[in-house]
C-alpha atoms as a PDB file:
ATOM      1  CA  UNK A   1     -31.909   8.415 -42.208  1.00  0.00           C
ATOM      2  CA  UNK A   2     -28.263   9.669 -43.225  1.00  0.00           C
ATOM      3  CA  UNK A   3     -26.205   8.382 -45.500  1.00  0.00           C
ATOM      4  CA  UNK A   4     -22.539   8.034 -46.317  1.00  0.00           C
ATOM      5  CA  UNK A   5     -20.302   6.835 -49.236  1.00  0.00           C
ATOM      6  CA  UNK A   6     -17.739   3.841 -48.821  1.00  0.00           C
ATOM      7  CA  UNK A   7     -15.416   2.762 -50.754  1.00  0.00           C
ATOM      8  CA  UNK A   8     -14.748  -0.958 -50.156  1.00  0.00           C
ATOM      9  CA  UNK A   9     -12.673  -3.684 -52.284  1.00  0.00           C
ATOM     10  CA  UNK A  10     -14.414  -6.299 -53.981  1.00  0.00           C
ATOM     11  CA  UNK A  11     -13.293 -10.074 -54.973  1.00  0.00           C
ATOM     12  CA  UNK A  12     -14.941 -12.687 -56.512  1.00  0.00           C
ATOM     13  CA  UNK A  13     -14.655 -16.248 -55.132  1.00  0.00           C
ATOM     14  CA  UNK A  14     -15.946 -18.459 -57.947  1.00  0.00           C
ATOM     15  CA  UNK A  15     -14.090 -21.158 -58.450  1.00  0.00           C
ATOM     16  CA  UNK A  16     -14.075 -24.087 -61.487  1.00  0.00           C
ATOM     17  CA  UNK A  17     -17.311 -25.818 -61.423  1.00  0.00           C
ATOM     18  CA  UNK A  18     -19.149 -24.166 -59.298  1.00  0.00           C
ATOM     19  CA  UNK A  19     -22.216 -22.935 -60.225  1.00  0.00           C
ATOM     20  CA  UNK A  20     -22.702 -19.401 -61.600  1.00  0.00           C
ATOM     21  CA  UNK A  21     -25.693 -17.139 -60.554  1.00  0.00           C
ATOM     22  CA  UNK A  22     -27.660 -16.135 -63.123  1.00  0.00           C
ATOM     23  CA  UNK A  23     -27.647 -12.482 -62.259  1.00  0.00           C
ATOM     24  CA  UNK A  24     -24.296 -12.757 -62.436  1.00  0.00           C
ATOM     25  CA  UNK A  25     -23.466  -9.715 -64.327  1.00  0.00           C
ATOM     26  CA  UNK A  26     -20.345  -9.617 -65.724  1.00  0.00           C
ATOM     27  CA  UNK A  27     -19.262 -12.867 -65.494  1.00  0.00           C
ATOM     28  CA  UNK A  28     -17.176 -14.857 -63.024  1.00  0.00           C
ATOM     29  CA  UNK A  29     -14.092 -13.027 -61.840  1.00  0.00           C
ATOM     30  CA  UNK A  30     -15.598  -9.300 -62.516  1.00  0.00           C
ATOM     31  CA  UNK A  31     -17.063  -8.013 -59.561  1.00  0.00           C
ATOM     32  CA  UNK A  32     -18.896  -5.246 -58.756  1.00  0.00           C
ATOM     33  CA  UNK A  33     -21.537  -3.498 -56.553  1.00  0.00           C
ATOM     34  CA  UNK A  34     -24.221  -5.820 -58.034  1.00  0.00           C
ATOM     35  CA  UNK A  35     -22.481  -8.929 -56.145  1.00  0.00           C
ATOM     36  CA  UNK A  36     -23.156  -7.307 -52.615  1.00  0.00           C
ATOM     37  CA  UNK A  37     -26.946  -6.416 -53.451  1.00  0.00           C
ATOM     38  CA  UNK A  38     -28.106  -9.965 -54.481  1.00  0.00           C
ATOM     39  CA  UNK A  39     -30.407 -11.431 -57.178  1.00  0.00           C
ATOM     40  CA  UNK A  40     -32.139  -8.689 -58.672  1.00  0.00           C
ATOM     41  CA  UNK A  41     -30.716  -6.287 -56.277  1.00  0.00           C
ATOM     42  CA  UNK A  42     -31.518  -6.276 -52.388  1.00  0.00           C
ATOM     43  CA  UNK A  43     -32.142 -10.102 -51.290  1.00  0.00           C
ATOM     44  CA  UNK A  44     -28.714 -12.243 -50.234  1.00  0.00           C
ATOM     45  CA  UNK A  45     -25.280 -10.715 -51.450  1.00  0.00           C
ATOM     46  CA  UNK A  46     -23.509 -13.137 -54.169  1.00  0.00           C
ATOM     47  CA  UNK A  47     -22.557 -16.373 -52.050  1.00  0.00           C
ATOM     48  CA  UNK A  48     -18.452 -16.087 -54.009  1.00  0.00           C
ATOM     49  CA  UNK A  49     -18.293 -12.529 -53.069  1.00  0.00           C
ATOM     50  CA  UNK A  50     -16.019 -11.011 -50.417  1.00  0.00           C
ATOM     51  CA  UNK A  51     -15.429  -7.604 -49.294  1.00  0.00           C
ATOM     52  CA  UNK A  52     -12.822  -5.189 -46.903  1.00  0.00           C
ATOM     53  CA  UNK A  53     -11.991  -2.032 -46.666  1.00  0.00           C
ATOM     54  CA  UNK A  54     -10.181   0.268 -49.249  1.00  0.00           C
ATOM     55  CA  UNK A  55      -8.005   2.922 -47.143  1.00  0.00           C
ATOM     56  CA  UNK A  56      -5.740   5.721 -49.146  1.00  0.00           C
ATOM     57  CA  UNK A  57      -8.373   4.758 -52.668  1.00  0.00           C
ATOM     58  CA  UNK A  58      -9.855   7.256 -54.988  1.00  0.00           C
ATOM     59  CA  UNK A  59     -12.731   6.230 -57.049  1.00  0.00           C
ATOM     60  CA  UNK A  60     -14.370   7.487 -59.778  1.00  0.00           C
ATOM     61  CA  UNK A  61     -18.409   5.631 -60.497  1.00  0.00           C
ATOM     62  CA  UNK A  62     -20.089   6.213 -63.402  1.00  0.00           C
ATOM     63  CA  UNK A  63     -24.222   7.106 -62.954  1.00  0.00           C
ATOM     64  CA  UNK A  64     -24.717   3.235 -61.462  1.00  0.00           C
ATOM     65  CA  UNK A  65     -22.138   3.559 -59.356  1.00  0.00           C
ATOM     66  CA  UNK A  66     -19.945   1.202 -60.458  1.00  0.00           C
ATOM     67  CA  UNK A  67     -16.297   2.332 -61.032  1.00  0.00           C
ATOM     68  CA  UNK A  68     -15.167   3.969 -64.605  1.00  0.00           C
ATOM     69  CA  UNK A  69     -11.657   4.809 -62.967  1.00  0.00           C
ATOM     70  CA  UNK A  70      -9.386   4.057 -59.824  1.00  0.00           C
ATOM     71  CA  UNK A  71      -6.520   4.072 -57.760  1.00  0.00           C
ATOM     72  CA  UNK A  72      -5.032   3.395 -54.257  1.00  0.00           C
ATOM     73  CA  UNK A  73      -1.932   4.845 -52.327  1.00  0.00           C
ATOM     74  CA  UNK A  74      -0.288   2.433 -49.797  1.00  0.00           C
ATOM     75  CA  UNK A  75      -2.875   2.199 -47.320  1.00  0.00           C
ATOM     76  CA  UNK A  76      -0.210   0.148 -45.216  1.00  0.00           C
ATOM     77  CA  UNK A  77       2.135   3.100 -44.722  1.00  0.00           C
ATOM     78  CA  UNK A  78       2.195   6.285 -43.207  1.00  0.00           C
ATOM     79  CA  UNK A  79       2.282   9.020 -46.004  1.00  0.00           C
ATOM     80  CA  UNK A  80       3.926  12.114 -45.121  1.00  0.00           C
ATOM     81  CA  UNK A  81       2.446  15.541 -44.771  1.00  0.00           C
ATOM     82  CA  UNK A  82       1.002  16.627 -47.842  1.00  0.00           C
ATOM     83  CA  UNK A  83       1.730  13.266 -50.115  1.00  0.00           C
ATOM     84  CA  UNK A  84      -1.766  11.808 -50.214  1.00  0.00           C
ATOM     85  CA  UNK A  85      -2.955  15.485 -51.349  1.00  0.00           C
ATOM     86  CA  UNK A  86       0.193  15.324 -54.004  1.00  0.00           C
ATOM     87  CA  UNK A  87      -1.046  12.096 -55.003  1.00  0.00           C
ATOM     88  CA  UNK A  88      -4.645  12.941 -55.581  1.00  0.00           C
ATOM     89  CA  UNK A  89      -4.226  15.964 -57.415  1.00  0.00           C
ATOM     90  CA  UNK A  90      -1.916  14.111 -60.107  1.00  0.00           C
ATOM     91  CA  UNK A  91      -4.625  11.374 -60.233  1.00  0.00           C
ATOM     92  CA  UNK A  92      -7.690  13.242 -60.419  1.00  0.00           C
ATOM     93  CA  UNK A  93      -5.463  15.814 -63.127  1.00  0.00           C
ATOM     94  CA  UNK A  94      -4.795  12.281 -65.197  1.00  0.00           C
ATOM     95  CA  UNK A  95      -8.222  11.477 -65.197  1.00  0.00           C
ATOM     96  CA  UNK A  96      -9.783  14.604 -66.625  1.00  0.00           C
ATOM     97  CA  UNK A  97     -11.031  13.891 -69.896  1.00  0.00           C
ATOM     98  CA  UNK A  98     -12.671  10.888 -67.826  1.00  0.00           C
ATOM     99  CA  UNK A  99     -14.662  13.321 -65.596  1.00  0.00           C
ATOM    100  CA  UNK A 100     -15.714  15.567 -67.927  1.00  0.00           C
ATOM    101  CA  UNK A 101     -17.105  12.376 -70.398  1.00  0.00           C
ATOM    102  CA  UNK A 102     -18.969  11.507 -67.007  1.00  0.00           C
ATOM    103  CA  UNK A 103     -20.536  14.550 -66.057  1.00  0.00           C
END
């Protein structure tokens, strides 16, 4: 078995009157990876949730892997040479103090 991290954007889909799970975990409107794993983790993903890719995003999870800190560079357009690296280092150097509370 290998595995591989992804980094994917999340939405939630519940509308007025419809009919919150109960392992809903932060509330409507607040997703996170617990929406694509299900009722108590591993059955059906959350029936409001959607998901797609995240290109150009940087991500920072805390120890349940849910994200403390993020950002995303235009995933639509072509950076040039060197600007996603540029771009990075100024995020992860903002975000510091947040890494070293994490670790």
């Amino acid at each position: 078995m290998s595995w591989i991290k992804v980094v994917l954007e999340v939405s939630c889909h519940i509308g007025d009157g419809d009919e919150v799970p109960v392992w809903c975990k932060y509330g409507p409107g607040n997703p996170n990876v617990h929406c694509m794993m299900g009722d108590s983790g591993g059955s059906e993903p959350c029936q409001f949730v959607a998901w797609g890719t995240s290109p150009a995003s940087l991500v920072l999870t805390d120890k349940d892997g849910e994200s403390v800190a993020e950002t995303g560079f235009d995933g639509d357009a072509e950076l040039p040479d060197g600007e996603f690296a540029r771009q990075e280092r100024e995020w992860i150097d903002s975000k510091r103090k947040v890494f070293e509370r994490s670790s």
